[in-house]
Protein backbone atom coordinates (compact mmCIF):
# COMPACT_ATOMS: atom_id res chain seq x y z
CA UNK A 1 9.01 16.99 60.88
CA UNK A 2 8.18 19.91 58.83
CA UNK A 3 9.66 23.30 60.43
CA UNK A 4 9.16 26.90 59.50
CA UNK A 5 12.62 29.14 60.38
CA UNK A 6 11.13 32.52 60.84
CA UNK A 7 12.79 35.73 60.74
CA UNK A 8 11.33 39.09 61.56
CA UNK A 9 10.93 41.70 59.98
CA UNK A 10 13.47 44.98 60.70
CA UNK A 11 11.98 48.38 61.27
CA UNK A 12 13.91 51.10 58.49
CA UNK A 13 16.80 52.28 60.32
CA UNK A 14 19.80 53.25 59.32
CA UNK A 15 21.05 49.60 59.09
CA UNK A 16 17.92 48.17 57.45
CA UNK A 17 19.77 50.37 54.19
CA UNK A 18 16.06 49.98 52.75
CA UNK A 19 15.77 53.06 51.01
CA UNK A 20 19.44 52.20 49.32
CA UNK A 21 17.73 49.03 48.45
CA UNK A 22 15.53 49.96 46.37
CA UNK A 23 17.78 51.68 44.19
CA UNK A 24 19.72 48.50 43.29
CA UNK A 25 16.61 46.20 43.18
CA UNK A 26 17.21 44.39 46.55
CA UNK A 27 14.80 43.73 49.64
CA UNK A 28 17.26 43.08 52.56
CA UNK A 29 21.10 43.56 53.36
CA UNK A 30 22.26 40.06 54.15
CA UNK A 31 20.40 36.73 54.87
CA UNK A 32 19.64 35.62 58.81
CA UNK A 33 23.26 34.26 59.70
CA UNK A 34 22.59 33.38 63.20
CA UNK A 35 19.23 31.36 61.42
CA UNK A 36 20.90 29.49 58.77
CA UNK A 37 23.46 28.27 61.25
CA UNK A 38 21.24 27.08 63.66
CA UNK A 39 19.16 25.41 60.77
CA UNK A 40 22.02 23.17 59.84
CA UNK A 41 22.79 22.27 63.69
CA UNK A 42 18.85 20.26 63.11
CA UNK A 43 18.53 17.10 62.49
CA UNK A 44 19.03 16.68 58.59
CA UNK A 45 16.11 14.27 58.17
CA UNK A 46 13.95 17.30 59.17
CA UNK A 47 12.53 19.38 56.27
CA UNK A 48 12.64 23.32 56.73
CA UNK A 49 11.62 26.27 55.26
CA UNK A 50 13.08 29.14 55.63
CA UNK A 51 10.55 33.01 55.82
CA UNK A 52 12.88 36.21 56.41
CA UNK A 53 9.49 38.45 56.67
CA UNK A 54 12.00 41.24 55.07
CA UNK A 55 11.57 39.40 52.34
CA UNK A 56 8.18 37.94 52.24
CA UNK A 57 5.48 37.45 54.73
CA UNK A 58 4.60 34.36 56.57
CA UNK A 59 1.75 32.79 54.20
CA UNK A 60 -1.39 30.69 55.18
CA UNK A 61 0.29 27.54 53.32
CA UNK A 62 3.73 27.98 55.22
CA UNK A 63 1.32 27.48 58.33
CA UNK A 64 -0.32 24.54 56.96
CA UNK A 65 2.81 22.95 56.27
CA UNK A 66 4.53 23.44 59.19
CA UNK A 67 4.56 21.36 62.28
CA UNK A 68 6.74 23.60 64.32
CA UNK A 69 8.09 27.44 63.93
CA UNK A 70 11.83 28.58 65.16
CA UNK A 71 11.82 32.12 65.25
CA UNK A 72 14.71 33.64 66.01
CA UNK A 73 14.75 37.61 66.86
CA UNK A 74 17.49 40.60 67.85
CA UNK A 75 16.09 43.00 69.91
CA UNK A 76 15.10 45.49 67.07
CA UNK A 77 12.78 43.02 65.43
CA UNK A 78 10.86 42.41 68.72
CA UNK A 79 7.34 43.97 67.56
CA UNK A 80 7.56 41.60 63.96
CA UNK A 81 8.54 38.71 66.65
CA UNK A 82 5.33 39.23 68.59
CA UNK A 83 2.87 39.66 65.05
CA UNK A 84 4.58 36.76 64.12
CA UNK A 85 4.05 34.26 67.34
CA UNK A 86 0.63 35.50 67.71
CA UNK A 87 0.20 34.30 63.75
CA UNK A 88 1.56 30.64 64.85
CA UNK A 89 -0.53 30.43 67.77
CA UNK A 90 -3.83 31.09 66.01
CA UNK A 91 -2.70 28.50 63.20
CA UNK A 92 -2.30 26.62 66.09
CA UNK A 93 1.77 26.06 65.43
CA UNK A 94 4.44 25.64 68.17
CA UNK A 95 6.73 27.63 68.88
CA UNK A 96 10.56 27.63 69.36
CA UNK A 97 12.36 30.88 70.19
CA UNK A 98 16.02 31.86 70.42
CA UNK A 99 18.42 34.94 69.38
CA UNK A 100 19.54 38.12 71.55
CA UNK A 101 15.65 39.25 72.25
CA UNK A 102 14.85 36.24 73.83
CA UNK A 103 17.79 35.72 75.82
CA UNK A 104 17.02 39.31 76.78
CA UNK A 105 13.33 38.97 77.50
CA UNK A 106 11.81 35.67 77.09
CA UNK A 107 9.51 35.96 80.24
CA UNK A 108 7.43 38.96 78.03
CA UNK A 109 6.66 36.14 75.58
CA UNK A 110 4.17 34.02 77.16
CA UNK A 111 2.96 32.55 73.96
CA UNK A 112 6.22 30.96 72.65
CA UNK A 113 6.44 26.60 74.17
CA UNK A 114 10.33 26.85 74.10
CA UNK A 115 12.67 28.90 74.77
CA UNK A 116 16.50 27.57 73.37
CA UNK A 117 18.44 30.46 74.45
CA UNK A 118 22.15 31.89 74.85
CA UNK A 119 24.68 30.00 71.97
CA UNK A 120 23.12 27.53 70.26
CA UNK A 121 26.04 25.31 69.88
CA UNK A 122 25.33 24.38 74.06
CA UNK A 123 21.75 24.35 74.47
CA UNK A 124 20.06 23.59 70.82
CA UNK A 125 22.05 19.50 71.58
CA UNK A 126 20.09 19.39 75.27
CA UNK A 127 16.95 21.04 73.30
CA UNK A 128 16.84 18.10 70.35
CA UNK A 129 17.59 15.40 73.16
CA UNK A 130 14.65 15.64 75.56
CA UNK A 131 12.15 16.52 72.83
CA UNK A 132 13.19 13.33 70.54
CA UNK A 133 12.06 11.56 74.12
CA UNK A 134 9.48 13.37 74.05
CA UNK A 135 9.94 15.52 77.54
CA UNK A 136 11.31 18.60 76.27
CA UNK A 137 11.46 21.72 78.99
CA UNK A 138 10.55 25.03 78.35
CA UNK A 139 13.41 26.56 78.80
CA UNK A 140 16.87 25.88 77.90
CA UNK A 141 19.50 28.57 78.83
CA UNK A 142 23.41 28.14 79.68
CA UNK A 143 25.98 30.11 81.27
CA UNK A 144 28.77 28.43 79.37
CA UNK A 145 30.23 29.73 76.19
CA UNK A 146 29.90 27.34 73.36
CA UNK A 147 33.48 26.14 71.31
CA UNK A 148 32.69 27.83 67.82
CA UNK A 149 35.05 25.32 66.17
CA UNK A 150 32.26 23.33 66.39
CA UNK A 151 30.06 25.60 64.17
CA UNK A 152 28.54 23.77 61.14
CA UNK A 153 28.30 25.83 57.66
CA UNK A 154 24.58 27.90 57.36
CA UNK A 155 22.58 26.14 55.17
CA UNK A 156 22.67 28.80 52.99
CA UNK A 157 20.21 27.49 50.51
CA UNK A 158 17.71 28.27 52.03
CA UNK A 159 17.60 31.45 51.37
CA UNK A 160 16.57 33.21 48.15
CA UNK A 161 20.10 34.80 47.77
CA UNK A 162 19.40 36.81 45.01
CA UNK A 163 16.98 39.27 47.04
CA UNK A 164 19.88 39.48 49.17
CA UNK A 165 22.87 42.68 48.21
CA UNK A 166 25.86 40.75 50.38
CA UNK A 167 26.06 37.40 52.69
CA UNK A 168 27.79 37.51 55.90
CA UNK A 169 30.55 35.16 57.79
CA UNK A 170 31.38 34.79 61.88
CA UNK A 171 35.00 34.69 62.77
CA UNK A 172 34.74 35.26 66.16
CA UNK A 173 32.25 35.81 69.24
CA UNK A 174 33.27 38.51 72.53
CA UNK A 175 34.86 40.97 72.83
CA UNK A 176 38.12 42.15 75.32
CA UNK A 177 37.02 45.80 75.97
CA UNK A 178 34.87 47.12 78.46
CA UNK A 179 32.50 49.60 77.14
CA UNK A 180 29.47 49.74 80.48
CA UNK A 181 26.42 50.57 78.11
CA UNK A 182 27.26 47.08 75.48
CA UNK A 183 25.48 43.86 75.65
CA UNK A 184 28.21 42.18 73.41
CA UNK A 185 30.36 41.02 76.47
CA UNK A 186 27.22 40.23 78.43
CA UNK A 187 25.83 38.07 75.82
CA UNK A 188 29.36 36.65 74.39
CA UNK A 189 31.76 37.27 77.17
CA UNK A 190 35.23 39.44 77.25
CA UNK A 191 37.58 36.52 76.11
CA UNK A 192 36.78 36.45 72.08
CA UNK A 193 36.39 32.61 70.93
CA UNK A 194 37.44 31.88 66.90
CA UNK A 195 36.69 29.48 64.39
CA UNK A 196 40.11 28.16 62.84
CA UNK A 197 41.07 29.28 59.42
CA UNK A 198 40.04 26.12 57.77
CA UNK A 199 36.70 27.12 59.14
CA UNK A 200 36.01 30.04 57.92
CA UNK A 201 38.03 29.37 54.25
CA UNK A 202 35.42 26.49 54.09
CA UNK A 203 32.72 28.61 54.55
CA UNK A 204 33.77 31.23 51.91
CA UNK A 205 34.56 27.89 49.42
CA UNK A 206 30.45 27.08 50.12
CA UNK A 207 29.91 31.15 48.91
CA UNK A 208 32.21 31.54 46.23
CA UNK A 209 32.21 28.00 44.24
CA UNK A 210 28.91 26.59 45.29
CA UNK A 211 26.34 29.44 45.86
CA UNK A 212 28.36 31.30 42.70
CA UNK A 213 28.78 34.44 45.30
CA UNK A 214 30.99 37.11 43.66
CA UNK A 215 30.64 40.02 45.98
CA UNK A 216 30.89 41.94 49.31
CA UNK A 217 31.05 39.33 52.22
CA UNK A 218 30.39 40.91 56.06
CA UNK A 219 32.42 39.73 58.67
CA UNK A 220 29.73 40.14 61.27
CA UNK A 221 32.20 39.99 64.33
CA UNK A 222 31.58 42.58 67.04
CA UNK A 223 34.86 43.54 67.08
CA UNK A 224 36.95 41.22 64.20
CA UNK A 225 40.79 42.02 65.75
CA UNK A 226 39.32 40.65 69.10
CA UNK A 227 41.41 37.87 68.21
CA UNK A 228 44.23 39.81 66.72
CA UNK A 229 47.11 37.54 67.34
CA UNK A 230 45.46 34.86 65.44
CA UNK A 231 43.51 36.93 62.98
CA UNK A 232 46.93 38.48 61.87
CA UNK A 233 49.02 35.69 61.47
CA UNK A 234 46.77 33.00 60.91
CA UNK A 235 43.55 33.97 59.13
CA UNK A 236 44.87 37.19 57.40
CA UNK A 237 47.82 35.34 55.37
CA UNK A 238 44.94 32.38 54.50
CA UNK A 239 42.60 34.91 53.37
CA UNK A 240 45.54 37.07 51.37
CA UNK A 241 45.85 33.65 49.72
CA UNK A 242 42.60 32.79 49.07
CA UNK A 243 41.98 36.19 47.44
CA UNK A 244 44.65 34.96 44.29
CA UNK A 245 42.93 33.03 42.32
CA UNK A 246 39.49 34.88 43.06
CA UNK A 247 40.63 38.72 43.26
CA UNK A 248 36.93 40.44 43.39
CA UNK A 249 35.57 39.99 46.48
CA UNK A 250 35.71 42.59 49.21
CA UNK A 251 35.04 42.41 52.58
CA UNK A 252 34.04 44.70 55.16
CA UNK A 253 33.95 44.19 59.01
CA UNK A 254 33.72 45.86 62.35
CA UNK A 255 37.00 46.35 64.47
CA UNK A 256 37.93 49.01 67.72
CA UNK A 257 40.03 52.33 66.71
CA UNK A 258 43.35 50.58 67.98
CA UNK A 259 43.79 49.00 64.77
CA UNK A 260 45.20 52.24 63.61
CA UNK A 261 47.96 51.70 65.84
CA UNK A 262 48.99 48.52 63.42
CA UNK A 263 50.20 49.84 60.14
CA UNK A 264 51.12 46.22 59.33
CA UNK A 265 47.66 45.19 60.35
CA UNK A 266 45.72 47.54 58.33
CA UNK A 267 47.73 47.00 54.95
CA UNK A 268 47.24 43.08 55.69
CA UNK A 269 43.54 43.51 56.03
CA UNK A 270 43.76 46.25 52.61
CA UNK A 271 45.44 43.22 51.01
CA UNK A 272 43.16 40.56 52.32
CA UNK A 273 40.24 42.70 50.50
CA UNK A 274 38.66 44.71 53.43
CA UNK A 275 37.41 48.12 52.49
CA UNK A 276 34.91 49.32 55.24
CA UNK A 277 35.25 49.19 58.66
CA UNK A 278 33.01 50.14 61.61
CA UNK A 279 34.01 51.98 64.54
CA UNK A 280 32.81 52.51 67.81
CA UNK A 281 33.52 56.04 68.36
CA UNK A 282 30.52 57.16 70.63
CA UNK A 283 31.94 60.61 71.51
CA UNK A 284 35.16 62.98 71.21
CA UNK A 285 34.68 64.03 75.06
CA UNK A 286 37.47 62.04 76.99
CA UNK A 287 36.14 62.57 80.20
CA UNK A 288 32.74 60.70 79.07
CA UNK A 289 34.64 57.87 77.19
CA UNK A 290 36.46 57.70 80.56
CA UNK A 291 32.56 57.23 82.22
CA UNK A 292 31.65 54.47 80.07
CA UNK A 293 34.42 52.62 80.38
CA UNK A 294 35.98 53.18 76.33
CA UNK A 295 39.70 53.39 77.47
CA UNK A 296 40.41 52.11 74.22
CA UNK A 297 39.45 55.51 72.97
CA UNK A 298 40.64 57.47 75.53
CA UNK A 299 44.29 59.42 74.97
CA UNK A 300 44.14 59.68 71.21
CA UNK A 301 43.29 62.62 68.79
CA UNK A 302 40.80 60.21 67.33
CA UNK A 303 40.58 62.28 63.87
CA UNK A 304 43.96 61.47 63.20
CA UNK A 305 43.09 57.90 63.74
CA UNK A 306 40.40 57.68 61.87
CA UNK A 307 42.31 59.57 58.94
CA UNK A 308 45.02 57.10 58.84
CA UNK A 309 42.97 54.25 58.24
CA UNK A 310 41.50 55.51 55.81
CA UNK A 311 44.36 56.24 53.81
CA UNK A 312 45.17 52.97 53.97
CA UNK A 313 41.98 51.98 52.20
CA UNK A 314 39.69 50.74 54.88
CA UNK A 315 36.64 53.24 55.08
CA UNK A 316 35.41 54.70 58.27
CA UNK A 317 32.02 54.14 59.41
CA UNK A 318 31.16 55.27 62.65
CA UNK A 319 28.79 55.07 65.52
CA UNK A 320 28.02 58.12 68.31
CA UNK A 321 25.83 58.33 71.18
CA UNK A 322 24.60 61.31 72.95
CA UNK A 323 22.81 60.72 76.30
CA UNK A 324 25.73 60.27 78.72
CA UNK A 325 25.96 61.41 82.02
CA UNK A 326 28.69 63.78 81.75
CA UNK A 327 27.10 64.68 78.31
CA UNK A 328 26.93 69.05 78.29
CA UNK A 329 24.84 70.97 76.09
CA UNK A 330 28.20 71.99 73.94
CA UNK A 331 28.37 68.01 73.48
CA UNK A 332 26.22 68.47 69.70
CA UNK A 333 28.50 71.10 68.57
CA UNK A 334 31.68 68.88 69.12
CA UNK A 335 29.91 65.75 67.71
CA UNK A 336 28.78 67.75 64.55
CA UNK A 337 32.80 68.57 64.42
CA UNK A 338 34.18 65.66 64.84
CA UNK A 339 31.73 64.04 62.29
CA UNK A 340 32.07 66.62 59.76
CA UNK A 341 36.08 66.62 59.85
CA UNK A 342 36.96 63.48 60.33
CA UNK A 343 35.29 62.52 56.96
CA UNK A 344 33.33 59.65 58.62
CA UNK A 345 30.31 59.68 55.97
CA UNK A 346 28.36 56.63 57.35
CA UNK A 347 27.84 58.19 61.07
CA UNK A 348 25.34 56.54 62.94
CA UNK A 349 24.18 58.73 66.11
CA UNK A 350 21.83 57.62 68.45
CA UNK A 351 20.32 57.82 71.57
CA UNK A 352 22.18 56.05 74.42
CA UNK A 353 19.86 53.42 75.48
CA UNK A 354 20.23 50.63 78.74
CA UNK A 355 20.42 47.33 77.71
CA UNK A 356 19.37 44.30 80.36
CA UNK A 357 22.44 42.56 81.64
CA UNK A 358 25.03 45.71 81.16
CA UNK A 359 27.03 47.62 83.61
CA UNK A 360 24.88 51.24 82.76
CA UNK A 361 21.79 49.10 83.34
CA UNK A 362 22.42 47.58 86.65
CA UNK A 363 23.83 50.94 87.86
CA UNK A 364 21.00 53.06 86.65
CA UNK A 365 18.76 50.55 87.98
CA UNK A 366 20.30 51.05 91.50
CA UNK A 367 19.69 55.01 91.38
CA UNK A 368 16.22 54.44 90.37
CA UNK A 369 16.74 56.05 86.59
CA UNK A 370 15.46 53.40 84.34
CA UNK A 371 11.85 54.15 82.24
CA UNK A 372 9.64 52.19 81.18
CA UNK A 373 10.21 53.08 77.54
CA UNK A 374 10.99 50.90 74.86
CA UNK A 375 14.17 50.51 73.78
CA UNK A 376 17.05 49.01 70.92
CA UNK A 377 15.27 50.41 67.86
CA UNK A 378 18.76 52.09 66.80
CA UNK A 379 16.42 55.04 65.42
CA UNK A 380 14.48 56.42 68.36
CA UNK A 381 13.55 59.45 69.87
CA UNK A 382 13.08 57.48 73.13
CA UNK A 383 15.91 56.37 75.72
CA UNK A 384 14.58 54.15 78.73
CA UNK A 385 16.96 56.40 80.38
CA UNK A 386 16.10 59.55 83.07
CA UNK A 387 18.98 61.20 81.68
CA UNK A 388 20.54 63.59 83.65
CA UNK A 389 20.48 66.44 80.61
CA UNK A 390 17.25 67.75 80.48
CA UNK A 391 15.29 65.07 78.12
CA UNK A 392 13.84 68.12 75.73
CA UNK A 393 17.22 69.67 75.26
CA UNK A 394 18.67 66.62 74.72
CA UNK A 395 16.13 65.06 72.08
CA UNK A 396 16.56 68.87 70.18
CA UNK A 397 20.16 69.01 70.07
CA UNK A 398 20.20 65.25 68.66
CA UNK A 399 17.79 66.13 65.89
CA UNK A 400 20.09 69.07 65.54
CA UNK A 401 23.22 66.88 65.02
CA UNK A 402 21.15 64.61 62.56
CA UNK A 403 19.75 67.37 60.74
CA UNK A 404 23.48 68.86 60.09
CA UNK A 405 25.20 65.99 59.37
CA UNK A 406 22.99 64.88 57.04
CA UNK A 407 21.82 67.60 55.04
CA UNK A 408 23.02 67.47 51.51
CA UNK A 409 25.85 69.90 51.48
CA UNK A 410 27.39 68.90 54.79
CA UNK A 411 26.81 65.02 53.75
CA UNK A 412 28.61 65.68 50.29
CA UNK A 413 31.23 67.94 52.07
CA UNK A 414 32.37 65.10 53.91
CA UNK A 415 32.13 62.37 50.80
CA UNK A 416 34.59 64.34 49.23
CA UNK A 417 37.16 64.87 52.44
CA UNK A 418 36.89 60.77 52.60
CA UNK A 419 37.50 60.32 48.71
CA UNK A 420 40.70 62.90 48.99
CA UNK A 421 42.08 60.71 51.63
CA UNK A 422 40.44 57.19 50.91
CA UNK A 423 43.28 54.65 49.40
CA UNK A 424 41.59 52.85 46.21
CA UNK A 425 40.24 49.41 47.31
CA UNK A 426 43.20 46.38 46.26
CA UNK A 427 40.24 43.94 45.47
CA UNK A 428 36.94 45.28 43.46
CA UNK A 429 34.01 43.79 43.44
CA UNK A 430 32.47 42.75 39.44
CA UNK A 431 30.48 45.41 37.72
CA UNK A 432 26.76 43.82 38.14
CA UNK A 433 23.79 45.07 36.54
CA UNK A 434 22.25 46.18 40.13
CA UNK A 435 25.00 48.35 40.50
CA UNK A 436 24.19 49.98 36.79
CA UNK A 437 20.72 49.95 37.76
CA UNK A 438 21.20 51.93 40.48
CA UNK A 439 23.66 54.14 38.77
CA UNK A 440 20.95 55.33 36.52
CA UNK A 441 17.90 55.15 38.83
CA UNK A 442 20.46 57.84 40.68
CA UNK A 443 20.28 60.29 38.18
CA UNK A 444 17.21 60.29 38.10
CA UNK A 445 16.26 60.80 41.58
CA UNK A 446 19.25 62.83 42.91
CA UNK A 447 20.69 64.01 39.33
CA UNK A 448 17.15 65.28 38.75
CA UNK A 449 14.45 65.00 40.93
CA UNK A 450 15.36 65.86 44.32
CA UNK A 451 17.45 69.23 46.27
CA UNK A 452 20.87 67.89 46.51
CA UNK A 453 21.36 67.76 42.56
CA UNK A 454 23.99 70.58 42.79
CA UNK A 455 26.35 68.62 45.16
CA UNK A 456 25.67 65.02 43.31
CA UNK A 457 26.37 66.16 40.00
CA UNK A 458 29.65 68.66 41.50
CA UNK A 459 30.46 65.13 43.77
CA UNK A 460 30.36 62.82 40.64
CA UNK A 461 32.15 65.43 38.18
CA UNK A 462 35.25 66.11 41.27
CA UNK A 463 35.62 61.95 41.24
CA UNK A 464 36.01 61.81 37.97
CA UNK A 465 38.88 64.06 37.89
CA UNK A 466 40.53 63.55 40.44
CA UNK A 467 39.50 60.29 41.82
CA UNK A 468 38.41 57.80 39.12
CA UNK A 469 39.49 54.38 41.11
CA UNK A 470 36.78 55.96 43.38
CA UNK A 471 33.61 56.51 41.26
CA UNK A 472 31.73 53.44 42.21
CA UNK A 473 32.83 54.09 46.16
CA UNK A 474 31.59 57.93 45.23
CA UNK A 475 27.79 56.44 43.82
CA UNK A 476 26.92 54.58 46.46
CA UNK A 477 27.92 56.74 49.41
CA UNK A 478 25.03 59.49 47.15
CA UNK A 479 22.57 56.70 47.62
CA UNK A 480 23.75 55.88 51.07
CA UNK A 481 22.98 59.41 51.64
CA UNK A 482 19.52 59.39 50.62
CA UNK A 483 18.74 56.56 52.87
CA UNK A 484 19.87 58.08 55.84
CA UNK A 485 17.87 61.29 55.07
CA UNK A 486 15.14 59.28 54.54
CA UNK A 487 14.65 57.89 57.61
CA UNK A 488 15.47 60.75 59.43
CA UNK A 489 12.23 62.37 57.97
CA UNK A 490 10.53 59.78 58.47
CA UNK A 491 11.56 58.22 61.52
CA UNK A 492 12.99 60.98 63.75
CA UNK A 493 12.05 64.78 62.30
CA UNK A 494 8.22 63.80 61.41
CA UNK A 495 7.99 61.50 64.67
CA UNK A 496 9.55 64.73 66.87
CA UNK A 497 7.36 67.24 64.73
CA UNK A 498 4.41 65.32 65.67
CA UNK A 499 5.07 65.55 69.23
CA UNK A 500 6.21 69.45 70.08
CA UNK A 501 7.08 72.11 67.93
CA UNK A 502 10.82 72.06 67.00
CA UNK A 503 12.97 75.21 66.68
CA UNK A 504 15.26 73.47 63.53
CA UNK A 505 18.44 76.48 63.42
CA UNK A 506 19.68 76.17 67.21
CA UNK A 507 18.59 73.99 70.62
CA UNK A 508 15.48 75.71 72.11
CA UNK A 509 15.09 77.77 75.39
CA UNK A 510 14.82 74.61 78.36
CA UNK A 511 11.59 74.75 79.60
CA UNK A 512 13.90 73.73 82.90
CA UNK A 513 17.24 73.76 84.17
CA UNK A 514 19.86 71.91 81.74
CA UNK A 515 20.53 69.12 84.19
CA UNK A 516 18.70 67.63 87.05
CA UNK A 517 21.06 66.22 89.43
């Protein structure tokens, strides 16, 4: 049996970090976890090949040798999924689907012969059963949450690593908050489930002495202190440990804001080598945290929170919506502020958007608000929401927010209030010639060729003097930067531009009232 693992190709949004990429001679951010995983859950006498399409495109000789494709898909990937199916159909392959967009949506893809959906670890067994018999079903979906203990290694070589700029470990799946508009707990449940520590030190043995990995590693949890009992006194000692006799490889993760209540916690994880965290911030309006169910945000002065993390060496990245109910017109002025002093440089504002199987979706459903627009591109100026702002004053003031908070002199502005607070990293990744490389291709394009040259050379000269441990931390946030810019032109200003003129310095006179219920 000769089968093709496909993985689609992701649009350029702010995650896909493709315009970063390029700087440091790299195609994608990490290889398909969720892909590699399930590839060493198949039978071992099986050969497989493994295409992430962000990489390379499926070829005519991958679909001569194949005998079956398993494509695997998140919701953003879903129009690569479909090019990709219809591909295997005409080569006359079948197909096996799985991942978040099928689970999601597997009755739009008539095409695909079967569907092995929710964890893998409960359905791909059943799956591998009935078709060695020979009277596999279509579909093969599960209400139970699968024991992650059981969770082989990924079959990491597979991948062409070095197109790759980090790899990427599970700890744990769920999460315990509530938040109505998140498919994590629909998908995962609210009761997080763990690998053991022997687990996940295995997998980081495969990384670090066989694959010859020496630098950042991405905890992919949803929320990695789900588990915090036994993530602080099991995994975070083993990892502190492991990090000894290695000493230069960082990790980043994503966590909830309460982890600045754990001072312990946070200089465990600065030990452990964790430098960049992601937070779910969403919005500095209590009252609409309070709406969407984010008590774990609610009663704090969140910039305060986010500072003190910080200074204990675990960067903030952030993510904001705007589209909520109880969302005002003043709601883009107090995201701009909140961005701009909290020194959160990566902020990632979007759109808020329904996903299937939520709380916000069955309840919009129910009043009749739900569009027929697509949806869960990350970088949109569509919502398959009728949102109760009035939809051109709300799309305005978002392109507003994006357009001040990541415009050179604001973006730099708030580099610099993150590197005055920032506590230097205790573990540092090696000094690789992609990093050089993009050091130097820099220069060239900020240094020199583009608008912001003032701020990066005045940003790079400030380091230097006052925050040398930081210069590396300092580069990459410029090309960071450049990214995000980037596919805000592309994605969002040009898109909007294209659409209706677009008054850039304030929102626009509504055309209507500001809400409509």
């Amino acid at each position: 049996m000769n089968v093709l693992l496909i993985y689609p190709e992701c649009p350029d949004t702010f995650w896909s970090f493709k315009h970063f990429l390029k700087f440091i001679g790299q195609k994608a951010v990490s290889p398909p976890l969720g892909l590699l995983t399930v590839a060493a859950m198949l039978p071992s006498q099986w050969s497989k090949r493994l295409v992430d399409m962000n990489i390379r495109e499926v070829t005519e000789e991958d679909l001569a040798w194949a005998d079956y494709a398993l494509i695997s898909a998140m919701i953003v990937q879903r129009d690569s999924a479909k090019k990709v199916i219809a591909q295997c159909k005409e080569a006359g392959i079948k197909i096996v689907a799985g991942g978040p967009l099928f689970t999601i949506e597997y009755e739009q893809f008539e095409e695909v012969d079967y569907f092995v959906l929710n964890e893998a670890e409960v359905t791909l067994p059943s799956f591998l059963a009935d078709f060695e018999r020979g009277h596999a079903k279509r579909i093969y979906t599960t209400a139970e949450f699968a024991d992650i203990e059981t969770t082989p290694i990924p079959l990491w070589e597979l991948a062409d690593l070095k197109q790759y700029h980090l790899r990427s470990i599970q700890f744990s799946r769920g999460c315990p908050h509530d938040c109505d508009f998140c498919d994590v707990t629909a998908l995962f449940g609210h009761n997080p489930r763990h690998k053991n520590t022997e687990q996940i030190i295995a997998e980081l043995d495969s990384l670090y002495y066989d694959h010859k990995w020496r630098g950042y590693i991405f905890f992919v949890d949803d929320n990695l202190i789900g588990s915090k009992r036994y993530f602080k006194t099991e995994l975070l000692p083993a990892l502190i440990e492991w990090q000894k006799d290695k000493g230069n490889i960082p990790f980043n993760t994503q966590v909830s804001i309460n982890l600045a209540d754990d001072e312990q916690l946070m200089r465990m994880m600065h030990e452990a080598g964790f430098d960049t965290v992601f937070i779910g911030i969403e919005t500095p309006d209590d009252n609409v945290l309070a709406e969407c169910g984010k008590s774990q945000n609610r009663n704090r002065n969140l910039i305060e929170d986010v500072q003190r993390i910080q200074r204990f060496g675990l960067q903030v990245q952030g993510g904001f919506i705007i589209g909520f109910d109880g969302d005002t017109p003043s709601i883009f002025e107090q995201q701009i502020d909140f961005i701009q002093k909290s020194g959160i440089v990566t902020a990632m504002v979007g759109l808020l958007q329904a996903f299937p199987n939520t709380r916000l979706y069955e309840r919009l459903k129910m009043e009749n608000r739900l569009l027929d627009e697509k949806f869960g591109e990350l970088v949109e100026t569509t919502t398959n929401i009728d949102s109760i702002m009035n939809h051109e004053m709300m799309l305005n003031g978002y392109i507003k927010v994006l357009r001040h908070i990541y415009s050179p002199a604001n973006y730099y502005q708030r580099v610099k209030t993150l590197l005055k607070d920032l506590k230097s990293p205790k573990v540092k990744a090696p000094l690789e010639f992609r990093f050089i490389l993009g050091f130097l291709r820099s220069i060239y394009v900020l240094g020199f060729k583009e608008k912001e040259r003032m701020q990066y050379w005045k940003l790079l000269s400030w380091t230097l003097f006052h925050r040398p441990s930081l210069l590396l931390v300092a580069i990459v946030l410029t090309l960071h930067g450049y990214h995000f810019r980037t596919v805000c032109e592309q994605r969002i200003f040009r898109k909007k531009k294209s659409n209706m003129p677009l008054c850039e310095s304030d929102l626009p006179p509504s055309n209507g009232p500001a809400f409509k219920y």
